[in-house]
PDB file of N, CA and C in Angstrom:
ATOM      1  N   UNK A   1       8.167 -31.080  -1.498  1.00  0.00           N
ATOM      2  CA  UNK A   1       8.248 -29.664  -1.655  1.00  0.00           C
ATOM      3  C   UNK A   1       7.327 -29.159  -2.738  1.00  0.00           C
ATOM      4  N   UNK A   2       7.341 -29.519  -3.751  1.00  0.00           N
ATOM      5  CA  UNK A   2       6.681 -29.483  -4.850  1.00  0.00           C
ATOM      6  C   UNK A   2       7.173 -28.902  -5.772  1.00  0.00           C
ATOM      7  N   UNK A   3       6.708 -28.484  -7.523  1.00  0.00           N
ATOM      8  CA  UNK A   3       7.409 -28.289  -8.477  1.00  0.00           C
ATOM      9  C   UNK A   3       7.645 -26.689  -8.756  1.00  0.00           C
ATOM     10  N   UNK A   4       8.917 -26.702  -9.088  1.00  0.00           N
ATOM     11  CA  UNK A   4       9.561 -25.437  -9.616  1.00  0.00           C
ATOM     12  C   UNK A   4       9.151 -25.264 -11.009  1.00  0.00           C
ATOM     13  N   UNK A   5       8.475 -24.483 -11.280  1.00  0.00           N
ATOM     14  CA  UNK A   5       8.302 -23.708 -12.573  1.00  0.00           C
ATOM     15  C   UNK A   5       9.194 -22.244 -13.001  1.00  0.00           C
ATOM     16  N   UNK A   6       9.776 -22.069 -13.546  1.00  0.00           N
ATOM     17  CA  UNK A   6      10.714 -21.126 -14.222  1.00  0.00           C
ATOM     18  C   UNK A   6       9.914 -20.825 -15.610  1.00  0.00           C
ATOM     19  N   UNK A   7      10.455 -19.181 -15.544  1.00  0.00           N
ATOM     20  CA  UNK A   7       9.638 -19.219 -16.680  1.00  0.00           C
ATOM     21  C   UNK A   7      10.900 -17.803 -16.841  1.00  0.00           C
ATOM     22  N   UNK A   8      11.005 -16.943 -18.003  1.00  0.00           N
ATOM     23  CA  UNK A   8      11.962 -16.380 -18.245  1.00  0.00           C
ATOM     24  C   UNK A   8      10.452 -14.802 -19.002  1.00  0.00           C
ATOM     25  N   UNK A   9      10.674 -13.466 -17.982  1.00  0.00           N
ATOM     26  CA  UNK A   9       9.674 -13.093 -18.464  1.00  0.00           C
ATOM     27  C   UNK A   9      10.745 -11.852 -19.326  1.00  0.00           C
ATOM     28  N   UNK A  10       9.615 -11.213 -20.513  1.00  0.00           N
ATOM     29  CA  UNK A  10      10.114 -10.166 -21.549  1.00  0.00           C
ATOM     30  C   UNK A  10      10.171  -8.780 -20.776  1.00  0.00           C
ATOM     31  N   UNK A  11      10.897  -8.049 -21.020  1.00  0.00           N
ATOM     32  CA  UNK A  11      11.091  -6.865 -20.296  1.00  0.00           C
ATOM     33  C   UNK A  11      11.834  -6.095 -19.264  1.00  0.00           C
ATOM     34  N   UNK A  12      11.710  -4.787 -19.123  1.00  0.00           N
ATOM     35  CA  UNK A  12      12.121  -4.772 -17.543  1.00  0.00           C
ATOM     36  C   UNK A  12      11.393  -5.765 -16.340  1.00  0.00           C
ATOM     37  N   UNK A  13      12.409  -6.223 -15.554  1.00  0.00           N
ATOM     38  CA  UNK A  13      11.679  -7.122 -14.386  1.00  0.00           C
ATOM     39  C   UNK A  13      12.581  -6.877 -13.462  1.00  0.00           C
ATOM     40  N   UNK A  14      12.418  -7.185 -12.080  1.00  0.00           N
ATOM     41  CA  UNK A  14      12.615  -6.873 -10.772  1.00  0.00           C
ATOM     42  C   UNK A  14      13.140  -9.001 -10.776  1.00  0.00           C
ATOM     43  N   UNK A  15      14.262  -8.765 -10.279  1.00  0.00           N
ATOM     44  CA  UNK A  15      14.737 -10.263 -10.189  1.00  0.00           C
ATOM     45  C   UNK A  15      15.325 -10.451  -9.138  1.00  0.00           C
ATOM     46  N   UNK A  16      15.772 -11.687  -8.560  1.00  0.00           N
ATOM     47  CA  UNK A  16      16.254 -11.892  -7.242  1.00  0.00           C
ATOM     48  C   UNK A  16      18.057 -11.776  -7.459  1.00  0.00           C
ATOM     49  N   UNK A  17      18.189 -11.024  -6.238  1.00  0.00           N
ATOM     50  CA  UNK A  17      19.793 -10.483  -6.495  1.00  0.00           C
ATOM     51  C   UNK A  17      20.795 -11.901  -6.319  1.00  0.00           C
ATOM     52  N   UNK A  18      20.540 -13.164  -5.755  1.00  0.00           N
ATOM     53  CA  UNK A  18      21.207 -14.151  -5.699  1.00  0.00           C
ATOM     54  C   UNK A  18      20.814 -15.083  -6.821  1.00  0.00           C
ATOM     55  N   UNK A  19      19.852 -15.412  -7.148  1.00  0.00           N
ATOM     56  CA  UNK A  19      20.193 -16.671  -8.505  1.00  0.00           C
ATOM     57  C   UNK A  19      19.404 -15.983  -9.643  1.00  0.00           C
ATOM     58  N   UNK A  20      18.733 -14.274  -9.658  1.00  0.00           N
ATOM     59  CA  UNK A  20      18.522 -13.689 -10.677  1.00  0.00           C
ATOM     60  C   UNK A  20      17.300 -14.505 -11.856  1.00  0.00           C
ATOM     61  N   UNK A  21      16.638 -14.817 -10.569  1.00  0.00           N
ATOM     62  CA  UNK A  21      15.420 -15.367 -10.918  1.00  0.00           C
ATOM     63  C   UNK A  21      14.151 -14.313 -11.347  1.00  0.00           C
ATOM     64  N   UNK A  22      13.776 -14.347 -12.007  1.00  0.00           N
ATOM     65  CA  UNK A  22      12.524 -13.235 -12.744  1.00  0.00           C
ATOM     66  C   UNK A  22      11.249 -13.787 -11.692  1.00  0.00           C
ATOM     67  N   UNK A  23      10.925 -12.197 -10.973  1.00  0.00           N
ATOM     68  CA  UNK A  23      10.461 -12.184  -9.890  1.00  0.00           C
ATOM     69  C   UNK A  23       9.036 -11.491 -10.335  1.00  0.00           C
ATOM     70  N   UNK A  24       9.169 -10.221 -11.279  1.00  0.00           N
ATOM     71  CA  UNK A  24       8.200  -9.362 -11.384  1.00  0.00           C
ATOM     72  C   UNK A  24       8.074  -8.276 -12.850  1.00  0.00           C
ATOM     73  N   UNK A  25       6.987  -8.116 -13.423  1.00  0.00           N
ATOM     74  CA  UNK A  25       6.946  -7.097 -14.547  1.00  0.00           C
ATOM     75  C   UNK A  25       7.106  -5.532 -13.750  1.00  0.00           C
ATOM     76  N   UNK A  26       8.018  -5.028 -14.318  1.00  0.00           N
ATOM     77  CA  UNK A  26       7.870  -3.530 -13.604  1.00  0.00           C
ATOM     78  C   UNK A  26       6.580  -2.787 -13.618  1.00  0.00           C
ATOM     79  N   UNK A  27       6.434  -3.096 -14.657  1.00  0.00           N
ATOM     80  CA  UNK A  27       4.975  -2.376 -15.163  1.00  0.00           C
ATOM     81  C   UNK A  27       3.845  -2.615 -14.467  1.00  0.00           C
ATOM     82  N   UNK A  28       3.890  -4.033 -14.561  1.00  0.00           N
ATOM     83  CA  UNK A  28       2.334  -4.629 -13.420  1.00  0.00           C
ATOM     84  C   UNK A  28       3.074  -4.101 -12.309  1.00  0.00           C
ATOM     85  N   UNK A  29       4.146  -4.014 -11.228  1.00  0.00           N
ATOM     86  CA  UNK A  29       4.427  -3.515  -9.937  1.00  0.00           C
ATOM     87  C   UNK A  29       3.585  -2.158  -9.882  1.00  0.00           C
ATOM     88  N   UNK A  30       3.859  -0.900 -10.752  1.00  0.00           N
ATOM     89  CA  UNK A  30       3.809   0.300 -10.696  1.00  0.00           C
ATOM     90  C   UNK A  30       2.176   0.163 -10.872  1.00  0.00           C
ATOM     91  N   UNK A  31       1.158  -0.778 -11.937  1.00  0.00           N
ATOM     92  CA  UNK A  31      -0.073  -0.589 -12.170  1.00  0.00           C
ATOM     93  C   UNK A  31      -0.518  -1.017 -10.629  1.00  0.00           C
ATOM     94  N   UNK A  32      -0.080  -1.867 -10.145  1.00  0.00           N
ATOM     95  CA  UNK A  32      -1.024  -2.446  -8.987  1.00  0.00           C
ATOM     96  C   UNK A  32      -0.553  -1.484  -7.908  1.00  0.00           C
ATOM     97  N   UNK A  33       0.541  -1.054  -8.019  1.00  0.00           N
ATOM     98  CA  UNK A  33       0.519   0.388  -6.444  1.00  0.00           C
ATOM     99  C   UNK A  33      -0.281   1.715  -6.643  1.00  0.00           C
ATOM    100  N   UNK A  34      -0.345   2.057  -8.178  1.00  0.00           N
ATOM    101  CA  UNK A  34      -1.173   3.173  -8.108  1.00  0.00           C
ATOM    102  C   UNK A  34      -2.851   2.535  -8.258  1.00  0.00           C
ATOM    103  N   UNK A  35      -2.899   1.452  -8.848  1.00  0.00           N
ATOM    104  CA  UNK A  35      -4.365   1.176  -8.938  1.00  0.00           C
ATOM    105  C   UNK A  35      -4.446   1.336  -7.490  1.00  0.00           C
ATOM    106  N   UNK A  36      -4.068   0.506  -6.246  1.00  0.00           N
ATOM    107  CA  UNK A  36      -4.129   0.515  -4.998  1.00  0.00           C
ATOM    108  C   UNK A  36      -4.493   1.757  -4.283  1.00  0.00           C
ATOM    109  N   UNK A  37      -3.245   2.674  -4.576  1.00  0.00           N
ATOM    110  CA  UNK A  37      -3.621   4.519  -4.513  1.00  0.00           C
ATOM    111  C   UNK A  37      -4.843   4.782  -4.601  1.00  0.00           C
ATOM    112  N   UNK A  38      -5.321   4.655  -6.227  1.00  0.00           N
ATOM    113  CA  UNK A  38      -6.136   5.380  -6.677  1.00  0.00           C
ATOM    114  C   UNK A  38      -7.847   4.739  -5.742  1.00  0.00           C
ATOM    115  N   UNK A  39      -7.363   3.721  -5.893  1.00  0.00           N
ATOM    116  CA  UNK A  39      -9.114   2.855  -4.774  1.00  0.00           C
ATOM    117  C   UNK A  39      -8.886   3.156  -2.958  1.00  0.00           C
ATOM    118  N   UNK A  40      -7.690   3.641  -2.954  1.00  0.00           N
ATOM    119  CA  UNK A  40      -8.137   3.904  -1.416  1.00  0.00           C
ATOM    120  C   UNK A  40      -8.558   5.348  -1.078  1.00  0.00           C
ATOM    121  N   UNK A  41      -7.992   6.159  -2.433  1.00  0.00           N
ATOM    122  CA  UNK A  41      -8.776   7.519  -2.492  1.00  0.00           C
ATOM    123  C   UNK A  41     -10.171   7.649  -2.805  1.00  0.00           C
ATOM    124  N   UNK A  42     -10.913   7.030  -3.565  1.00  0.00           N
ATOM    125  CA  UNK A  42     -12.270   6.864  -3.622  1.00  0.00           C
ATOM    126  C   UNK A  42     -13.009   5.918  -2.458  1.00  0.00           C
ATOM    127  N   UNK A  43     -12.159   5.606  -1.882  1.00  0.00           N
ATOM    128  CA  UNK A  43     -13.146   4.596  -0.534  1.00  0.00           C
ATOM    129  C   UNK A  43     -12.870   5.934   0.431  1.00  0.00           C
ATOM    130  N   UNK A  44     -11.532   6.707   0.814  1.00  0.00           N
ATOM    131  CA  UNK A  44     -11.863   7.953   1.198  1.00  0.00           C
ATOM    132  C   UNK A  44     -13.169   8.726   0.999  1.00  0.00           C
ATOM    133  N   UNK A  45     -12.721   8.997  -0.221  1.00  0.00           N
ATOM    134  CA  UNK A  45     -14.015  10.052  -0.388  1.00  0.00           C
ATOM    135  C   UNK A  45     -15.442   9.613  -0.279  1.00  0.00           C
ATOM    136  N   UNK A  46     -15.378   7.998  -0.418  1.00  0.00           N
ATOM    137  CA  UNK A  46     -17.122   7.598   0.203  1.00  0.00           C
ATOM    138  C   UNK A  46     -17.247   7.966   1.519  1.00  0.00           C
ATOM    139  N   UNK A  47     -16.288   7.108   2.513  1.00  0.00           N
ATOM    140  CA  UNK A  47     -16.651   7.668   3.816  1.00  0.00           C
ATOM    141  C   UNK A  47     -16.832   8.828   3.875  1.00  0.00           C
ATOM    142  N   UNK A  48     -16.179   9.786   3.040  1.00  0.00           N
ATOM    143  CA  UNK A  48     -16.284  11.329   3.905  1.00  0.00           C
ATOM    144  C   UNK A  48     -17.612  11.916   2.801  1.00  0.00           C
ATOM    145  N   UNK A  49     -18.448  11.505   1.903  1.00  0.00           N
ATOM    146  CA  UNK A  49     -19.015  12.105   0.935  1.00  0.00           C
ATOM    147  C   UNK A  49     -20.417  12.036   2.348  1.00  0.00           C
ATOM    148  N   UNK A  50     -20.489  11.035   3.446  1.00  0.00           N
ATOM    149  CA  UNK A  50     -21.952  11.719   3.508  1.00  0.00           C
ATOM    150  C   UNK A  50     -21.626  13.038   4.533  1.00  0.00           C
ATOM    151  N   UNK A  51     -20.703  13.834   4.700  1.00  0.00           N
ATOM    152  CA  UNK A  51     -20.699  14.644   5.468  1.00  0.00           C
ATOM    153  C   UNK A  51     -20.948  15.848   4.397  1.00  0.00           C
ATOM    154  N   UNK A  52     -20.234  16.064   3.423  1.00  0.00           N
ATOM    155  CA  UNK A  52     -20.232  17.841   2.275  1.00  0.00           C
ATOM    156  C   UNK A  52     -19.851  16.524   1.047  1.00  0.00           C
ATOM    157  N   UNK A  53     -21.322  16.295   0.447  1.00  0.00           N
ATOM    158  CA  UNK A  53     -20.886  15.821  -0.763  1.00  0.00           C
ATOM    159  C   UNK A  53     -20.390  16.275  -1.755  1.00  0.00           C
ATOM    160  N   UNK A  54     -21.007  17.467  -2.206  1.00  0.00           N
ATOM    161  CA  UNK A  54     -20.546  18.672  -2.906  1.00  0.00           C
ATOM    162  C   UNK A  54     -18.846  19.010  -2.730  1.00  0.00           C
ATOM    163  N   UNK A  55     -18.256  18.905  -2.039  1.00  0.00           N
ATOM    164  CA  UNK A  55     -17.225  19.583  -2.098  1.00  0.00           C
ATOM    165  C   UNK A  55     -15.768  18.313  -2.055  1.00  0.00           C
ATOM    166  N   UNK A  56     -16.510  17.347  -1.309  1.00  0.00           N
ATOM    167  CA  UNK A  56     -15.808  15.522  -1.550  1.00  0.00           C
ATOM    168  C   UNK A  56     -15.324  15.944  -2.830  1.00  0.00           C
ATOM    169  N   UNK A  57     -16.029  16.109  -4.021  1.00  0.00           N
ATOM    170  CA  UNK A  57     -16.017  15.113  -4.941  1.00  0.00           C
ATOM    171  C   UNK A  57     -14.858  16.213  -5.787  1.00  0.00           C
ATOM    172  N   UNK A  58     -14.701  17.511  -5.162  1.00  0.00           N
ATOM    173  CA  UNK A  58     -13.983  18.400  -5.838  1.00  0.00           C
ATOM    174  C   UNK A  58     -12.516  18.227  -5.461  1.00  0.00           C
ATOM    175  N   UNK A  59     -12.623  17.583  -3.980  1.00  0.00           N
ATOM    176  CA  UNK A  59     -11.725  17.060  -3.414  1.00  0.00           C
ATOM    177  C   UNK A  59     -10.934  15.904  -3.854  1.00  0.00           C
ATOM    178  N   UNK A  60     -11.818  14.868  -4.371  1.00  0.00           N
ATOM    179  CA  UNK A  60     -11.215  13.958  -4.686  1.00  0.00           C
ATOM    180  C   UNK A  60     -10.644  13.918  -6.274  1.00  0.00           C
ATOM    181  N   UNK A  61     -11.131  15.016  -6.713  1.00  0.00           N
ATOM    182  CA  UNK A  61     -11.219  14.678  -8.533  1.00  0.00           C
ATOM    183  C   UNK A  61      -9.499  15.264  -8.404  1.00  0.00           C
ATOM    184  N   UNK A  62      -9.293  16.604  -7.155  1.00  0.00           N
ATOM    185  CA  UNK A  62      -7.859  16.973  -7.503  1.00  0.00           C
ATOM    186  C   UNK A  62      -6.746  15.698  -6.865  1.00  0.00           C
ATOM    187  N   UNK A  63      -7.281  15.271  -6.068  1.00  0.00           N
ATOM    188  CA  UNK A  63      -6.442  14.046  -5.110  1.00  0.00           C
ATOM    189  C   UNK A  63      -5.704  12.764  -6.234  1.00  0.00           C
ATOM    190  N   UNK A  64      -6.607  12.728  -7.193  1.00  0.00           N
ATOM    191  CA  UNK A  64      -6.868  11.940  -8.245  1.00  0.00           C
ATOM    192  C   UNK A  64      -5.864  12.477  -9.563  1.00  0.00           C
ATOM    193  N   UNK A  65      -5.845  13.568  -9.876  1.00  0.00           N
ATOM    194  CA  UNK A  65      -5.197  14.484 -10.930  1.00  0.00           C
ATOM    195  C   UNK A  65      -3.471  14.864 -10.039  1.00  0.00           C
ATOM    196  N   UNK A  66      -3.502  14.720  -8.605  1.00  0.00           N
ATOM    197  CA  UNK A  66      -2.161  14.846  -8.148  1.00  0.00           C
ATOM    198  C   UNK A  66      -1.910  13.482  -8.235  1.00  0.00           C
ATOM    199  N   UNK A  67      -2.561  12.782  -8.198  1.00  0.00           N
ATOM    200  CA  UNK A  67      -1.900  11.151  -7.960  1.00  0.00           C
ATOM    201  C   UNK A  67      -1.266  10.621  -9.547  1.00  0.00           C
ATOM    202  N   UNK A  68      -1.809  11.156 -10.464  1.00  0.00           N
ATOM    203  CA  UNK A  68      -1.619  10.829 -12.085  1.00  0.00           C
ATOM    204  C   UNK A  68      -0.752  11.575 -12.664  1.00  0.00           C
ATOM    205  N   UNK A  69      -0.336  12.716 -11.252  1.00  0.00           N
ATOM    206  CA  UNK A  69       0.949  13.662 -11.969  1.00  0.00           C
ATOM    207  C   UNK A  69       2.249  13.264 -11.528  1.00  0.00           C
ATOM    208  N   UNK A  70       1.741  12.902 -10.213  1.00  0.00           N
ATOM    209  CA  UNK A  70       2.513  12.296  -9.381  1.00  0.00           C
ATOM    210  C   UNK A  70       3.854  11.168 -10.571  1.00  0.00           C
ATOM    211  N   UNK A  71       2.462  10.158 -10.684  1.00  0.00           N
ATOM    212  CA  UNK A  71       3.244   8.607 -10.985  1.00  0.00           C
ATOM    213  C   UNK A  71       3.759   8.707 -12.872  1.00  0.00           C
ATOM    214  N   UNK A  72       3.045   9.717 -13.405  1.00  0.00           N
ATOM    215  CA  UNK A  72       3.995  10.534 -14.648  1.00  0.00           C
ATOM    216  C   UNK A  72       4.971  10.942 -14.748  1.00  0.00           C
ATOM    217  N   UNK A  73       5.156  11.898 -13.598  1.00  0.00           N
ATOM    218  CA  UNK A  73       6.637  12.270 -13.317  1.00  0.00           C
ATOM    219  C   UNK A  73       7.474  11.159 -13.429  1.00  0.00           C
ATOM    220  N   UNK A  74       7.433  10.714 -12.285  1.00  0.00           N
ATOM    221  CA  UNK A  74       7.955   9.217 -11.681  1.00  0.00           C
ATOM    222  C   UNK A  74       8.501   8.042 -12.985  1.00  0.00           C
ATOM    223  N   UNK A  75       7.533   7.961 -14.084  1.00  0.00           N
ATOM    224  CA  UNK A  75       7.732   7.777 -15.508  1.00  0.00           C
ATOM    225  C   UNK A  75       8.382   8.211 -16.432  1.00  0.00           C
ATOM    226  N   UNK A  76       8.253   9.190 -15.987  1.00  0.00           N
ATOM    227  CA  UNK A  76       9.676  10.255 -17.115  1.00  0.00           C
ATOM    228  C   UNK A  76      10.289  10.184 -17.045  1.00  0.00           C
ATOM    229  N   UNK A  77      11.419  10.507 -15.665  1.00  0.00           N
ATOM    230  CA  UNK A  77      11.704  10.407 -14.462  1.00  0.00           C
ATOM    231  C   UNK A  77      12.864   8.913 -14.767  1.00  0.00           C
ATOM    232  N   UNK A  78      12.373   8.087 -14.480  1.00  0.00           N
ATOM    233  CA  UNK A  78      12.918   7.030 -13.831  1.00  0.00           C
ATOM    234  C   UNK A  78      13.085   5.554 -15.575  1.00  0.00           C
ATOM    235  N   UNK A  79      11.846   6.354 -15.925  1.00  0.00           N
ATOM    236  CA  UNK A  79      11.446   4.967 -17.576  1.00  0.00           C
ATOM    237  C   UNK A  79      11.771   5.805 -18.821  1.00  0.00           C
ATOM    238  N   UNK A  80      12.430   7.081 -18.998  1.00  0.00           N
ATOM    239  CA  UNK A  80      11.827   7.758 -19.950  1.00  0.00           C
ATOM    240  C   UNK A  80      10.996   7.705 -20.763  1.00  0.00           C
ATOM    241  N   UNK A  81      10.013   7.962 -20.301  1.00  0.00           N
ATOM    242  CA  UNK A  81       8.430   8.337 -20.626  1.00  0.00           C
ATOM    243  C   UNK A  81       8.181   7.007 -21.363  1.00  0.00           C
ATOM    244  N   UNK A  82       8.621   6.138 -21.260  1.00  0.00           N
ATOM    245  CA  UNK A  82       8.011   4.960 -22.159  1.00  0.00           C
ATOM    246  C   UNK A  82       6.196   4.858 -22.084  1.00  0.00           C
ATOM    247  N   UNK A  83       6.265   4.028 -23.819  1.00  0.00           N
ATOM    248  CA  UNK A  83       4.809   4.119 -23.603  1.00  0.00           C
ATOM    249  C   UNK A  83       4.065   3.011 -23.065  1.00  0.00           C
ATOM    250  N   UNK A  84       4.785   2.019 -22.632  1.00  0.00           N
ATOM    251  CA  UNK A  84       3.927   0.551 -21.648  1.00  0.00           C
ATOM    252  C   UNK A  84       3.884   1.349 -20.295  1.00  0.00           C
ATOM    253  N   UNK A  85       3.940   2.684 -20.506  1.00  0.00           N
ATOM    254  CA  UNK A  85       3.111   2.970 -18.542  1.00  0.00           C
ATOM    255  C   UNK A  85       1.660   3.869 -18.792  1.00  0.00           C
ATOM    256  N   UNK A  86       1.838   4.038 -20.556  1.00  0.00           N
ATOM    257  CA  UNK A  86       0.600   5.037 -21.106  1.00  0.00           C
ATOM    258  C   UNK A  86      -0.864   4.469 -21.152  1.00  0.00           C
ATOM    259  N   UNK A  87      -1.420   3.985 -20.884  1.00  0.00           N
ATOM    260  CA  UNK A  87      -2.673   3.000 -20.573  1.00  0.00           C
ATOM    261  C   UNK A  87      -4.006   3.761 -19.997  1.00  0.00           C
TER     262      UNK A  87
END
């Protein structure tokens, strides 16, 4: 099978509901879904920039400013405003 490594991580973490095994940093979860967000909105706006570049980019800068208000809220919200989501 091969070897089990355990490791016991600091923080909020996302753990398994049966043997409460440390699964995940909350923090890296939330960085890697909005990083994810944020790069599929700029691969958007490439495809669509060679049609109205000019107006893409006005497009995307607000797409970008809703997405960062978005996952702030969501921070307040849910972490009170802690500052390991301020980066």
């Amino acid at each position: 099978m091969g070897r089990i490594f355990m490791i016991t991580l600091e923080g909020c973490v996302y753990s398994c509901k049966h043997c409460f095994t440390h699964l995940a940093l909350i923090d890296d979860i939330i960085s890697k879904h909005v990083t994810a967000k944020g790069t599929t909105l700029v691969q958007q706006a490439e495809d669509a920039a060679s049609n109205a570049p000019g107006v893409q980019e006005q497009v995307l800068i607000r797409k970008i400013i809703k997405l960062h208000d978005k996952y702030m809220a969501y921070v307040a919200d849910y972490f009170q405003n802690h500052t390991l989501f301020h980066k």
